[in-house]
N, C-alpha and C. Protein backbone atom coordinates (compact mmCIF):
# COMPACT_ATOMS: atom_id res chain seq x y z
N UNK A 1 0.86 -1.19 0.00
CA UNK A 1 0.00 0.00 0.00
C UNK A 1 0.89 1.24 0.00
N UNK A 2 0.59 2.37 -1.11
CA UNK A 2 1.29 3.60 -0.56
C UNK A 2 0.89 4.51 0.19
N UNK A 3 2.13 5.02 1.02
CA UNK A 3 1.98 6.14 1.55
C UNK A 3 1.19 7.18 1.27
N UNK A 4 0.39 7.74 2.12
CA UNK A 4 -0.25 9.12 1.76
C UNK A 4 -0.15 10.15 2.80
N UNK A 5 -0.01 11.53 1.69
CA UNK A 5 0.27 12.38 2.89
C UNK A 5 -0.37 12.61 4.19
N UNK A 6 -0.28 13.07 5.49
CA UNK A 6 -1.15 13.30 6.33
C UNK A 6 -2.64 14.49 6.13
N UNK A 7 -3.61 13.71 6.70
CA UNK A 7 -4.78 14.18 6.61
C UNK A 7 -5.34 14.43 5.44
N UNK A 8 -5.07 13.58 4.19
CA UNK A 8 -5.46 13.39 3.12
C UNK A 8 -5.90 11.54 3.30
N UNK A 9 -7.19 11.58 3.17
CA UNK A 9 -7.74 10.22 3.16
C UNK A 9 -7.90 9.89 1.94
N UNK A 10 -7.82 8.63 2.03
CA UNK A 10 -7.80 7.65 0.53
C UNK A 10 -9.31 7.36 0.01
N UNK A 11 -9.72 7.96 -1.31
CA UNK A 11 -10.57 8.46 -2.07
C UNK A 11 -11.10 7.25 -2.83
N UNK A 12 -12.02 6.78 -3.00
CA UNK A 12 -12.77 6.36 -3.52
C UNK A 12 -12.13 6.35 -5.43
N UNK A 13 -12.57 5.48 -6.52
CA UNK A 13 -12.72 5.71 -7.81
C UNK A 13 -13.67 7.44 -7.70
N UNK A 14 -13.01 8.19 -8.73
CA UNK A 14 -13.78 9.21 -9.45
C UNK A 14 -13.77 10.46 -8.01
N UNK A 15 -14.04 11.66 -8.74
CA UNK A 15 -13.56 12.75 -8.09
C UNK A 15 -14.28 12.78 -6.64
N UNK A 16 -13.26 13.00 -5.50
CA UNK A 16 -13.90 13.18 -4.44
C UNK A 16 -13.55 14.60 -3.69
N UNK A 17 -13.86 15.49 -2.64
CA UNK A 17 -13.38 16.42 -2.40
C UNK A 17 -12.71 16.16 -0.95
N UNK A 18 -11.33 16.60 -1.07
CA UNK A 18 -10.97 16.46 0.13
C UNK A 18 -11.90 17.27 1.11
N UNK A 19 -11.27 17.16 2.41
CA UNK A 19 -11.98 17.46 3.85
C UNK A 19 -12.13 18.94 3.91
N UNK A 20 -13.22 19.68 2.69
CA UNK A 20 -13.58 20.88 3.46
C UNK A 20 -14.87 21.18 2.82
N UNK A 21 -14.85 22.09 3.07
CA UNK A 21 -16.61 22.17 2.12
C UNK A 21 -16.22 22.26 1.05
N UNK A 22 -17.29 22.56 0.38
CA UNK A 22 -17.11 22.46 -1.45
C UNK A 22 -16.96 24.03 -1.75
N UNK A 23 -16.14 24.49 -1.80
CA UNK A 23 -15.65 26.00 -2.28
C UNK A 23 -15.27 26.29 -3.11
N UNK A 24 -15.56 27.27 -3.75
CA UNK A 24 -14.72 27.87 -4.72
C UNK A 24 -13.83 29.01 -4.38
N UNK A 25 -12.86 28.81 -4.84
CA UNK A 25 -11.76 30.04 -4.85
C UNK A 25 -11.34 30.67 -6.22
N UNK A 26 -10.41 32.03 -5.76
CA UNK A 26 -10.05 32.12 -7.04
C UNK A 26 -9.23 33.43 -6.97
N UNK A 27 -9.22 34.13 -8.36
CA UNK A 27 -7.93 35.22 -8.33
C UNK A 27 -8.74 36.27 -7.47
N UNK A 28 -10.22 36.32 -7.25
CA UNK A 28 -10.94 37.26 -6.90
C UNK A 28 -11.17 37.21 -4.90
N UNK A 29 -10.23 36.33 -4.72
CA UNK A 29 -10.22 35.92 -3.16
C UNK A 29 -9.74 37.03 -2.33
N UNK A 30 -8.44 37.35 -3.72
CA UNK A 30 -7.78 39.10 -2.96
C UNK A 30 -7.97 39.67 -3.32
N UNK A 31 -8.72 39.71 -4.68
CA UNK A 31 -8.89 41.21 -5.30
C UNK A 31 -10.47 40.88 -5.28
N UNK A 32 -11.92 41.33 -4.49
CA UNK A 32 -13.18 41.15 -5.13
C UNK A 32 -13.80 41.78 -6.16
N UNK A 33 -12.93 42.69 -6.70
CA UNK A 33 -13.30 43.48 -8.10
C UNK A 33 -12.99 42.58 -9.14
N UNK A 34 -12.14 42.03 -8.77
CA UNK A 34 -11.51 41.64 -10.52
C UNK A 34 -12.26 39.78 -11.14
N UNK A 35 -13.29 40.75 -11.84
CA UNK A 35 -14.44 39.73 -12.40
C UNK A 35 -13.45 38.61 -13.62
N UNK A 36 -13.67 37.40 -13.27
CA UNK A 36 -13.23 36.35 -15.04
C UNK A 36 -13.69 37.00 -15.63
N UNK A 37 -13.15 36.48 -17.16
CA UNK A 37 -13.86 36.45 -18.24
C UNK A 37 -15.09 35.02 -18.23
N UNK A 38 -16.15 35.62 -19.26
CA UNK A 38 -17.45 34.59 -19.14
C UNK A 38 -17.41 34.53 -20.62
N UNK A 39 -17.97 33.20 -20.69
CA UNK A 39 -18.51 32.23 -19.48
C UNK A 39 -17.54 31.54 -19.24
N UNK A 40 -17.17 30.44 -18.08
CA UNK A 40 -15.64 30.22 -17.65
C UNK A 40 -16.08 29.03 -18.39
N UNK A 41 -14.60 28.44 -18.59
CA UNK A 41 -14.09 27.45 -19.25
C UNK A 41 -13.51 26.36 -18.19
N UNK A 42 -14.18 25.17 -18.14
CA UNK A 42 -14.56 23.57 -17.35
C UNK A 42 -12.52 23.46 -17.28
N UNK A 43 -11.39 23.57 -17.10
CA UNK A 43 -10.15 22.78 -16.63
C UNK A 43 -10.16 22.15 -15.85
N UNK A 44 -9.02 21.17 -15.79
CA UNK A 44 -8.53 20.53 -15.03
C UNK A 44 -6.82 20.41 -14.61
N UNK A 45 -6.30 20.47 -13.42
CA UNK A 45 -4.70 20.60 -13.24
C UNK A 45 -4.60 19.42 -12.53
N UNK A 46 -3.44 18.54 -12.68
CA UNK A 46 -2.89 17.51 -11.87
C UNK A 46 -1.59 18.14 -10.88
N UNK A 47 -2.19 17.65 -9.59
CA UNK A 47 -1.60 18.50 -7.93
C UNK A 47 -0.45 17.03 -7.88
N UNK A 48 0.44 16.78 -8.64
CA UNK A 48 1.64 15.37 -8.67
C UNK A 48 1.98 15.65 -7.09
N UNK A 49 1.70 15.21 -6.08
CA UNK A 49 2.86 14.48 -4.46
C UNK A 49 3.66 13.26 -5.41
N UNK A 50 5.07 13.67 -5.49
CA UNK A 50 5.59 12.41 -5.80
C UNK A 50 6.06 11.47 -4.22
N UNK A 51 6.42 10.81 -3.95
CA UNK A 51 6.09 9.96 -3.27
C UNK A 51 8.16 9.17 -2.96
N UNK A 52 8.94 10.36 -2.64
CA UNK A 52 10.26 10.35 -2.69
C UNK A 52 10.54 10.05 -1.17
N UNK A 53 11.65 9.02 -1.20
CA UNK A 53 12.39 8.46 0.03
C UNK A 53 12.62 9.26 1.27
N UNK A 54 12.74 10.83 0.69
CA UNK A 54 13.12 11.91 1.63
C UNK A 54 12.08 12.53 1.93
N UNK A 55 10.98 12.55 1.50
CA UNK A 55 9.73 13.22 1.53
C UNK A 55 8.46 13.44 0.53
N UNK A 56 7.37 13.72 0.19
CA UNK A 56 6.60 13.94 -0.60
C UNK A 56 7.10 15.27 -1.22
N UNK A 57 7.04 15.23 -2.43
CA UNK A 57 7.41 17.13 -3.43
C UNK A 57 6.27 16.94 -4.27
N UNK A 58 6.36 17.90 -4.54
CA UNK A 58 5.23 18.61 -5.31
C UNK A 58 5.75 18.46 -7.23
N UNK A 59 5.47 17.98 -8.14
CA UNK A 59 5.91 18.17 -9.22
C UNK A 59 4.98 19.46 -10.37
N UNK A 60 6.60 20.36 -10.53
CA UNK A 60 5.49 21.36 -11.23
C UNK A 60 6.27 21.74 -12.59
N UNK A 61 5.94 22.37 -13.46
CA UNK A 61 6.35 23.15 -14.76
C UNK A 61 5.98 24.19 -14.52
N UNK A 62 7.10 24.93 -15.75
CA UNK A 62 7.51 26.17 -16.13
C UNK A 62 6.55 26.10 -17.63
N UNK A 63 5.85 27.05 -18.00
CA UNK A 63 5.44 27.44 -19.32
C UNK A 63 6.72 27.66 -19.80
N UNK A 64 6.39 27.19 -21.46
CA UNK A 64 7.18 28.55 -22.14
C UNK A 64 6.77 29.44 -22.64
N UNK A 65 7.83 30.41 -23.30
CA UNK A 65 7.65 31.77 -23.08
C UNK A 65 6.29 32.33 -24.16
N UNK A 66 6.26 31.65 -25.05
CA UNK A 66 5.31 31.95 -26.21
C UNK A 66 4.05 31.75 -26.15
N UNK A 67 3.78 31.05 -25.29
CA UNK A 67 2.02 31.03 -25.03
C UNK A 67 1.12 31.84 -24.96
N UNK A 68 -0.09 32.10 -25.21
CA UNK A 68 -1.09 33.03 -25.24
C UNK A 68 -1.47 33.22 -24.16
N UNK A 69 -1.46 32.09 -22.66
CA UNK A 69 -2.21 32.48 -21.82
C UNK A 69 -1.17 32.07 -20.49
N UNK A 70 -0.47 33.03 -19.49
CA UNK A 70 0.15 32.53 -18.40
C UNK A 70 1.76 31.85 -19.17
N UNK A 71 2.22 32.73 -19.72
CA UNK A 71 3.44 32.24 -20.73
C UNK A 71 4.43 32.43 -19.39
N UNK A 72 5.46 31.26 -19.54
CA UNK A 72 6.30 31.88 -18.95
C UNK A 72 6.39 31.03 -17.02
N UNK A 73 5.17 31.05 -16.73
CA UNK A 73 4.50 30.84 -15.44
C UNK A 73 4.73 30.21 -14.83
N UNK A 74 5.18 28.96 -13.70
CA UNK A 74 5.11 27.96 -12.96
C UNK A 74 3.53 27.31 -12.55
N UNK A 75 3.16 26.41 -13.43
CA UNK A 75 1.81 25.97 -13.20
C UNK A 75 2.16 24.36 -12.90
N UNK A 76 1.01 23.96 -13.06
CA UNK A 76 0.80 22.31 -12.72
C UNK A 76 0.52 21.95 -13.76
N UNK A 77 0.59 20.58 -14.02
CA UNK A 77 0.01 19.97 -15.72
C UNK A 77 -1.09 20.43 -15.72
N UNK A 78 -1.79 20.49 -17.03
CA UNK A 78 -3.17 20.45 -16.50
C UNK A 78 -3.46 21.56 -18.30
N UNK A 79 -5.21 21.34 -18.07
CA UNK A 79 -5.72 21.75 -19.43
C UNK A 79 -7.22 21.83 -19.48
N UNK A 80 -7.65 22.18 -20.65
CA UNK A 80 -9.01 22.65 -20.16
C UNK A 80 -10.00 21.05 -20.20
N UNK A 81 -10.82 20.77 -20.00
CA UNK A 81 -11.73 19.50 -19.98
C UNK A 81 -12.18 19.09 -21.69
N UNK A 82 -12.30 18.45 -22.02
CA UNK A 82 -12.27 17.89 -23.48
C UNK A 82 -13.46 17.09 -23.24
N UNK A 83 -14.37 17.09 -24.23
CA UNK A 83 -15.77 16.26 -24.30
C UNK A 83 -15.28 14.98 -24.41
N UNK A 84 -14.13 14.34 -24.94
CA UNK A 84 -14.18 12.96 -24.21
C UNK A 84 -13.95 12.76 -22.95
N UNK A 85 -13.50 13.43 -22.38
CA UNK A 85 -12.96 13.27 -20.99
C UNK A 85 -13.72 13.00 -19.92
N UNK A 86 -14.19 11.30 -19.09
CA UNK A 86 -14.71 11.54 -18.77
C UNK A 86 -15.19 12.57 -17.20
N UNK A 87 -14.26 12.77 -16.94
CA UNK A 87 -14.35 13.57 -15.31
C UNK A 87 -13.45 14.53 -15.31
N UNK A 88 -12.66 15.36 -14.62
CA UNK A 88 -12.07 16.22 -13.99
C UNK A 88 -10.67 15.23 -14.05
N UNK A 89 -10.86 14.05 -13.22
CA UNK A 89 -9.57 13.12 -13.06
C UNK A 89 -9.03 12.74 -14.29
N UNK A 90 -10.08 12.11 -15.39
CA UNK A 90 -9.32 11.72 -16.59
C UNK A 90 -8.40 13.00 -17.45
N UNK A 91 -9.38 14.15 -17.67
CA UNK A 91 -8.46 15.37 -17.91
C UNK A 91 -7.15 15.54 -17.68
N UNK A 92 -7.28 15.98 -15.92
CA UNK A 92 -5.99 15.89 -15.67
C UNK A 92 -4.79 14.99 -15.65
N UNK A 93 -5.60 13.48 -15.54
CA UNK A 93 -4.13 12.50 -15.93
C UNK A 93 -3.89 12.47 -17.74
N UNK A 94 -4.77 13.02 -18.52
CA UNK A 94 -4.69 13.22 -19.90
C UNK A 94 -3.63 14.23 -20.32
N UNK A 95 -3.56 15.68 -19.41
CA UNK A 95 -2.81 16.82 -19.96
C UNK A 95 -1.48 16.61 -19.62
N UNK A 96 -1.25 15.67 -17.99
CA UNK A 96 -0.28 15.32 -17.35
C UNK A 96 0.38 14.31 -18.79
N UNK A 97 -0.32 13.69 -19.11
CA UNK A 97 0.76 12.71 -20.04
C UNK A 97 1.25 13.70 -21.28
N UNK A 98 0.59 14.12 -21.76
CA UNK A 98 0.22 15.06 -22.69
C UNK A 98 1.52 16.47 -22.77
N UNK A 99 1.85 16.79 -21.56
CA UNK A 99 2.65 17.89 -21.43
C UNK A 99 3.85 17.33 -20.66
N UNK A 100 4.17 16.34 -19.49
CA UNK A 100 5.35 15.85 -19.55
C UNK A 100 5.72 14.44 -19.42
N UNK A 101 4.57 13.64 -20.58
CA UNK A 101 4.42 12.46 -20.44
C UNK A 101 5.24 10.95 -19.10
N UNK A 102 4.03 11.99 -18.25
CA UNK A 102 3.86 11.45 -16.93
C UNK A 102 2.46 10.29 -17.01
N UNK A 103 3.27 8.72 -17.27
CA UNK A 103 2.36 7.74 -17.66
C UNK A 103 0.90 7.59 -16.34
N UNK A 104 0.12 7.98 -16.91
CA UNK A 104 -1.37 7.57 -15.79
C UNK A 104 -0.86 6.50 -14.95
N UNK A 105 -0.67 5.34 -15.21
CA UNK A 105 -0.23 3.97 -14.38
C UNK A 105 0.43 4.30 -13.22
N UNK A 106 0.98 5.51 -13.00
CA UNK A 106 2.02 6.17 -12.13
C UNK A 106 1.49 6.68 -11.02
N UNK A 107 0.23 7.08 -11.43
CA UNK A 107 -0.74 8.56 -10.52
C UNK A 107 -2.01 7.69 -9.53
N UNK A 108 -1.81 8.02 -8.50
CA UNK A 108 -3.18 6.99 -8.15
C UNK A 108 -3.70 8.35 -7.43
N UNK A 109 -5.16 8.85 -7.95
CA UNK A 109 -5.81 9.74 -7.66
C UNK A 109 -6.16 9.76 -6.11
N UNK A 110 -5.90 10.87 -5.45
CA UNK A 110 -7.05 10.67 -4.02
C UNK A 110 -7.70 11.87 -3.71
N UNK A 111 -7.96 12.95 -4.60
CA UNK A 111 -9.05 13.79 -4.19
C UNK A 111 -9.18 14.76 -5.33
N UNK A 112 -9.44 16.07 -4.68
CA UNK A 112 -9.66 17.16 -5.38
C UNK A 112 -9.22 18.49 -4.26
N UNK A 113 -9.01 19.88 -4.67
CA UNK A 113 -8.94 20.59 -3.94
C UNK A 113 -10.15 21.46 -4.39
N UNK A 114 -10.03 22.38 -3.86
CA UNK A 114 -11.49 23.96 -3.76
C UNK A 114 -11.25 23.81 -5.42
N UNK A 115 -12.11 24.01 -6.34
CA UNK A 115 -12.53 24.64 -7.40
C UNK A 115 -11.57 26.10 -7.23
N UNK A 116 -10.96 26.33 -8.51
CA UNK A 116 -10.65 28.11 -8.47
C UNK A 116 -10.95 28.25 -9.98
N UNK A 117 -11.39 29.43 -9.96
CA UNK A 117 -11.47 30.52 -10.87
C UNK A 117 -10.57 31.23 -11.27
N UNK A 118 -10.10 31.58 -12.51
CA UNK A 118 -8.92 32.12 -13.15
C UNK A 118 -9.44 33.41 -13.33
N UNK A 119 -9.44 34.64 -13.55
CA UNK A 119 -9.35 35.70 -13.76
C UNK A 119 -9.59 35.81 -15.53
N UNK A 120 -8.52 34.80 -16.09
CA UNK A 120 -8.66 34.41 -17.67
C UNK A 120 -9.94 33.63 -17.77
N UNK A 121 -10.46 33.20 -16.90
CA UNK A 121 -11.68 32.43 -17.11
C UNK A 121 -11.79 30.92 -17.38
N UNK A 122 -10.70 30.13 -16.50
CA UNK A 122 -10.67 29.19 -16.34
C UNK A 122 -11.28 28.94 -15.11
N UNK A 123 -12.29 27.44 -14.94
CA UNK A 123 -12.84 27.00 -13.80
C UNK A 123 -11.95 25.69 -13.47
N UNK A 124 -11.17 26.25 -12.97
CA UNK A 124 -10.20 24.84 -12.81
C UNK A 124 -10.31 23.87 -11.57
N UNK A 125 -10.30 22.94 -11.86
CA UNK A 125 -10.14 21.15 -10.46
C UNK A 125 -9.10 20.84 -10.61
N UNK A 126 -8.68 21.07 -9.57
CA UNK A 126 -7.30 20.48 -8.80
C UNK A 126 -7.20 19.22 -8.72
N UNK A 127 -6.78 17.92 -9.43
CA UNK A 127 -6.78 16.88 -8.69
C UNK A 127 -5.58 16.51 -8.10
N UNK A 128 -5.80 15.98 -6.77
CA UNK A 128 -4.28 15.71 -6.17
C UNK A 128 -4.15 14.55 -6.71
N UNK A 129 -3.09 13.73 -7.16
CA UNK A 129 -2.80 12.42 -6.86
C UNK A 129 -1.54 11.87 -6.28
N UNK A 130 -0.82 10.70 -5.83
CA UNK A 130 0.24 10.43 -5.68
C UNK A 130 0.80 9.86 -6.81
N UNK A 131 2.23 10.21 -7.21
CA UNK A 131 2.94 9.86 -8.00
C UNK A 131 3.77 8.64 -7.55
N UNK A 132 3.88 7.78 -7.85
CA UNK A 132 5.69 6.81 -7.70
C UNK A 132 6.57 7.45 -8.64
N UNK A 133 7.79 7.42 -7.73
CA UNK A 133 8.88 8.12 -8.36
C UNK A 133 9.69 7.47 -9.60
N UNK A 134 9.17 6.30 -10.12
CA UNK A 134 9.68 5.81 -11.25
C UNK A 134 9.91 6.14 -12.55
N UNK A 135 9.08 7.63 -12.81
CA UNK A 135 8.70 8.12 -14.16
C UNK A 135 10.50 8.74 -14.98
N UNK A 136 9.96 8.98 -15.94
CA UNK A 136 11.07 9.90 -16.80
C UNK A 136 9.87 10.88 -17.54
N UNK A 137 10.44 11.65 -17.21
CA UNK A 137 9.65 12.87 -17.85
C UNK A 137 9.88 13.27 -19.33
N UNK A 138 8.94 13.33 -20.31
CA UNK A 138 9.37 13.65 -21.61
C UNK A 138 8.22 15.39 -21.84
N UNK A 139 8.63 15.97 -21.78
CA UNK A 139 8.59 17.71 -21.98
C UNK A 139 8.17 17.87 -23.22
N UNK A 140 6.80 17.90 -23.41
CA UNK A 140 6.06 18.89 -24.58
C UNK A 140 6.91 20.39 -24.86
N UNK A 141 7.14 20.21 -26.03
CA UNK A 141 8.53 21.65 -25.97
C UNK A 141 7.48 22.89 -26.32
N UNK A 142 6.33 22.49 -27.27
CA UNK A 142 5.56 23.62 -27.20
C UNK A 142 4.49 24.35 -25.90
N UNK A 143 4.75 23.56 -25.00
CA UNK A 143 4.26 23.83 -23.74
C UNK A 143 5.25 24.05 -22.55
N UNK A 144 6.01 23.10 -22.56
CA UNK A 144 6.67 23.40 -21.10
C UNK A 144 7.97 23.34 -21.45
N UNK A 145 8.59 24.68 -20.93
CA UNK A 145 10.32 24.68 -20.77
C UNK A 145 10.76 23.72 -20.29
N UNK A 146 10.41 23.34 -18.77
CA UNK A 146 11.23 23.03 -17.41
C UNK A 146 10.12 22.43 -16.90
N UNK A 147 10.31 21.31 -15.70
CA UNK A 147 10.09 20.89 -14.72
C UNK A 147 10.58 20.28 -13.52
N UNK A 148 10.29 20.83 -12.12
CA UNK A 148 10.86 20.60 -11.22
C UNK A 148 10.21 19.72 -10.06
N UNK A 149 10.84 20.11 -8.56
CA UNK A 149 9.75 19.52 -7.77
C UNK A 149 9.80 20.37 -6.18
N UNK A 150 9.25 20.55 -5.76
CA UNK A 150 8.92 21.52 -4.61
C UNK A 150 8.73 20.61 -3.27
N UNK A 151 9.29 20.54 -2.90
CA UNK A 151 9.34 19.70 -1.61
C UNK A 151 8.56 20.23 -0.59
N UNK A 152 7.02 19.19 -0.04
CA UNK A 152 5.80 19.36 0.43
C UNK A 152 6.52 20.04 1.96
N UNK A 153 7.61 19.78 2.43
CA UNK A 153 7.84 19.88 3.68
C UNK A 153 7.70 21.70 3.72
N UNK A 154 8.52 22.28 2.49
CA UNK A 154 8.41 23.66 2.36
C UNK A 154 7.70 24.55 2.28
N UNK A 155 6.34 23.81 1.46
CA UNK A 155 5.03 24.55 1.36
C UNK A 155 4.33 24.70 2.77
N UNK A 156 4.57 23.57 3.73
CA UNK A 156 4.13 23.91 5.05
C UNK A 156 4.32 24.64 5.53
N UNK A 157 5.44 25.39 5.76
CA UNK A 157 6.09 25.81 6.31
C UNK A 157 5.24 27.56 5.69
N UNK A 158 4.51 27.99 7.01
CA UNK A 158 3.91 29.18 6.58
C UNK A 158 4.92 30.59 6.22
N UNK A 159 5.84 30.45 6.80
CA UNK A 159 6.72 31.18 5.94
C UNK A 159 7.31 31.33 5.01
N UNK A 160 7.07 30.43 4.28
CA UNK A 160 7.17 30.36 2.72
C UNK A 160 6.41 30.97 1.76
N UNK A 161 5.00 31.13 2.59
CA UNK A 161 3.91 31.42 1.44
C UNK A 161 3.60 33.03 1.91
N UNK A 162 3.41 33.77 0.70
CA UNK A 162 3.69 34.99 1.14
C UNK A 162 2.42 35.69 0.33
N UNK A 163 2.05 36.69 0.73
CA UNK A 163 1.24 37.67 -0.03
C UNK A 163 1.75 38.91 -0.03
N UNK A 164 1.59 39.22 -1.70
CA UNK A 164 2.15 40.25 -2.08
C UNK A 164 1.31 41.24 -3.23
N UNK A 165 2.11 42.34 -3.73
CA UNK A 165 1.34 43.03 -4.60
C UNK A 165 1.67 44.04 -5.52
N UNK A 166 0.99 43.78 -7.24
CA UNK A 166 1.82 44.49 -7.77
C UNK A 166 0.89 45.77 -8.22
N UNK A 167 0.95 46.75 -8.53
CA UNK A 167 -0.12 47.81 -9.37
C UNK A 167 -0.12 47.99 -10.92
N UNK A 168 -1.16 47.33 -11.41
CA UNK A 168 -1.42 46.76 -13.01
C UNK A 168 -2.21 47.10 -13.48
N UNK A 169 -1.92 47.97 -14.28
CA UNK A 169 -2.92 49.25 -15.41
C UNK A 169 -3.69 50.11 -14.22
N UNK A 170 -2.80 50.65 -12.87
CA UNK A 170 -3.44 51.78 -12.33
C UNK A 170 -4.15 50.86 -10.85
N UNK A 171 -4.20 50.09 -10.60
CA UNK A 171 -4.80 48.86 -9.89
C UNK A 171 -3.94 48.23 -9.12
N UNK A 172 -3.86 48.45 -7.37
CA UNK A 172 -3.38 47.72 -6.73
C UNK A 172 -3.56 46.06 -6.77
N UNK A 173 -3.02 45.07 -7.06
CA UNK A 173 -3.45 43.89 -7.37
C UNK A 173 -2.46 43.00 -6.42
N UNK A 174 -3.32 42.01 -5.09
CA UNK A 174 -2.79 41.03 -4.39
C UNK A 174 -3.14 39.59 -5.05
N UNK A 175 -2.04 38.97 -4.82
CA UNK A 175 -1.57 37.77 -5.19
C UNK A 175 -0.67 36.29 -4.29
N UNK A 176 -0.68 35.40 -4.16
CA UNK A 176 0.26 34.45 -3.56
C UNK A 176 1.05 34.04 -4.10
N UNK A 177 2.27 34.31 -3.73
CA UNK A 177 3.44 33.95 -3.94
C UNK A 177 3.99 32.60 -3.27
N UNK A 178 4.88 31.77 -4.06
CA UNK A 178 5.83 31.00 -3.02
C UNK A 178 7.44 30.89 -3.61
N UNK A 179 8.18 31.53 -3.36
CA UNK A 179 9.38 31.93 -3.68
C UNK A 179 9.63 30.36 -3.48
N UNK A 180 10.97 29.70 -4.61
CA UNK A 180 11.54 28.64 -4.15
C UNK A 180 12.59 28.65 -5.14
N UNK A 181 13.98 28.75 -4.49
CA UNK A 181 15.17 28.89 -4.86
C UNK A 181 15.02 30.01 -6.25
N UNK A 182 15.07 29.17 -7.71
CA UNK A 182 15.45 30.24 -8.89
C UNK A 182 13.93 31.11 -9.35
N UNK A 183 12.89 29.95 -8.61
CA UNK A 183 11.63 29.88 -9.28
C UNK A 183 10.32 31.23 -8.18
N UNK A 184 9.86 31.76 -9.35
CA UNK A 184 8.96 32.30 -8.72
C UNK A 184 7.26 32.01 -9.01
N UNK A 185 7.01 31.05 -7.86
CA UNK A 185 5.30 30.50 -7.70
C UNK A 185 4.25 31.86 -7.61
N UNK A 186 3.38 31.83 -8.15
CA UNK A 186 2.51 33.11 -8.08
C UNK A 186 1.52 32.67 -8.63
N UNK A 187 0.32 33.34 -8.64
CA UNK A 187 -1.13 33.91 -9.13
C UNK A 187 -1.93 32.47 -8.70
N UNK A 188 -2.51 31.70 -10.05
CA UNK A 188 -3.02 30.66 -9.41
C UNK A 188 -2.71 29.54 -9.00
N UNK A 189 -1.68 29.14 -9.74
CA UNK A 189 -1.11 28.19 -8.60
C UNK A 189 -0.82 28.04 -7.31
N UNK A 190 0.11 29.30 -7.06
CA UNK A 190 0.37 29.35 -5.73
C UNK A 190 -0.96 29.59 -4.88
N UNK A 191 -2.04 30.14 -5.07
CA UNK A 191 -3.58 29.94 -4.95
C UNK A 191 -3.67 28.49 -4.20
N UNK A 192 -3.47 27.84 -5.32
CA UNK A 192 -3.87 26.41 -5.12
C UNK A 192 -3.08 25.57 -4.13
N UNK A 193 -1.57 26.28 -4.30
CA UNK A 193 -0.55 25.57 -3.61
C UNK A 193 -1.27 26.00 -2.11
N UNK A 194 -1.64 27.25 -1.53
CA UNK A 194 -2.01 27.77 -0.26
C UNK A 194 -2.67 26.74 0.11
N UNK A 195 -4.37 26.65 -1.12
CA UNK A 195 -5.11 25.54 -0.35
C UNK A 195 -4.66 24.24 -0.29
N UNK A 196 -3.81 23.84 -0.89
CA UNK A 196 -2.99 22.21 -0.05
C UNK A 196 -2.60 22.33 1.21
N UNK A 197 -2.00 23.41 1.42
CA UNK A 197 -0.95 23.35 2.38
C UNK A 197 -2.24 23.80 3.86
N UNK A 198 -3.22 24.65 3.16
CA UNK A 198 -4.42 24.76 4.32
C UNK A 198 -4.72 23.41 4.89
N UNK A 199 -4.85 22.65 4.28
CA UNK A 199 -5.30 21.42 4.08
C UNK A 199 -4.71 20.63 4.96
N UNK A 200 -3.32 20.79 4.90
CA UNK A 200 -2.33 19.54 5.03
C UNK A 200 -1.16 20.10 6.30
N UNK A 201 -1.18 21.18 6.49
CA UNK A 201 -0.50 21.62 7.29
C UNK A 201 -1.09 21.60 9.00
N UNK A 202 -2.42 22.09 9.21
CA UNK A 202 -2.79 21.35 10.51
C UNK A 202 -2.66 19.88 11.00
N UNK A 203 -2.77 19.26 10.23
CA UNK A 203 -2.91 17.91 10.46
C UNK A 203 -1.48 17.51 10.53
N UNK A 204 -0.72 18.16 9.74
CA UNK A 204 0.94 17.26 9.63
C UNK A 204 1.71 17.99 11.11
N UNK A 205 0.86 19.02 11.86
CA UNK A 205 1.28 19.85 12.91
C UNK A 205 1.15 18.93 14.42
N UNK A 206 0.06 17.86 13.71
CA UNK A 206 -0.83 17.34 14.84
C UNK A 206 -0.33 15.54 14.48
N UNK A 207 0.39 15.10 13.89
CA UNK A 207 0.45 13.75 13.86
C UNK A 207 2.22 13.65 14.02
């Protein structure tokens, strides 16, 4: 049986929500002015815990620079929902193979995090899953520069996660950050990264 992180219970087949209410979040959490674009668009991101000797990390990508939307960025695999697709989960283990052909066989799903809202007008599902560390990563070059891995112990660690703010077209604008070594985590991911670590950080305080 594998390991799973603390206070993440082992999920059933097909999307379940981890332990909080069913929420939505989103870029509008810090800013309540700043409306998506409509009507939002169904995504899905894969939340990789790889499942390493030294600890659980987080596996994430770098956009590259040419993209139309979030070029450049530190995101999670992940893509918008496709009419074959059947759930949120298949999506995301679809874009995951798809962008750094990270084989499904690898990923054993165990939840979901809060729903967020993109500002661009993505309605994105988080699915967490655990990874085994056996993979080799093969890098969609028209999508992703780089990929790394963020070690879960760090995201706990509330001093890591920071809120900050820049002023954009005249507009004070707050955001979450998570600085880590060369890389700078921001907007929705790091969003998302917060609510893991909401998640996972009482409980890993308490066991």
């Amino acid at each position: 049986m594998t390991a799973k992180p603390p206070g993440v219970r082992r999920a059933p087949r097909g999307p379940v929500a981890l332990e909080l209410p069913d929420e939505t979040r989103g870029d509008h959490d810090l800013n309540p002015d700043m409306m998506p674009k409509l009507p939002l668009t169904a995504a899905a991101v894969l939340v990789p815990l790889v499942l390493r000797m030294e600890g659980l990390t987080i596996l994430l990508t770098q956009r590259t620079e040419h993209l139309a939307e979030h070029a450049g960025q530190v995101a999670f695999p992940g893509g918008r929902v496709d009419p074959e697709d059947a759930d949120a989960i298949a999506a995301a283990l679809r874009e995951a193979e798809e962008e750094i052909g990270l084989a499904r066989r690898l990923v054993e799903p165990i939840g979901q995090l809060d729903t967020y809202v993109t500002r661009t007008g993505y309605e994105v599902t988080p699915v967490v899953g655990l990874v085994q560390p056996r993979f080799d990563l093969v890098l969609n070059p028209l999508e992703v520069a780089d990929a790394f891995e963020l070690p879960l112990a760090y995201l706990l660690d509330a001093a890591n996660r920071r809120m900050e703010s820049r002023v954009y077209n005249g507009v004070e604008r707050h955001f979450w950050t998570v600085p880590w070594q060369n890389r700078f985590i921001w907007g929705a991911t790091a969003g998302m990264l917060v609510n893991l670590a909401e998640i996972l950080a009482p409980r890993a305080g308490a066991s």
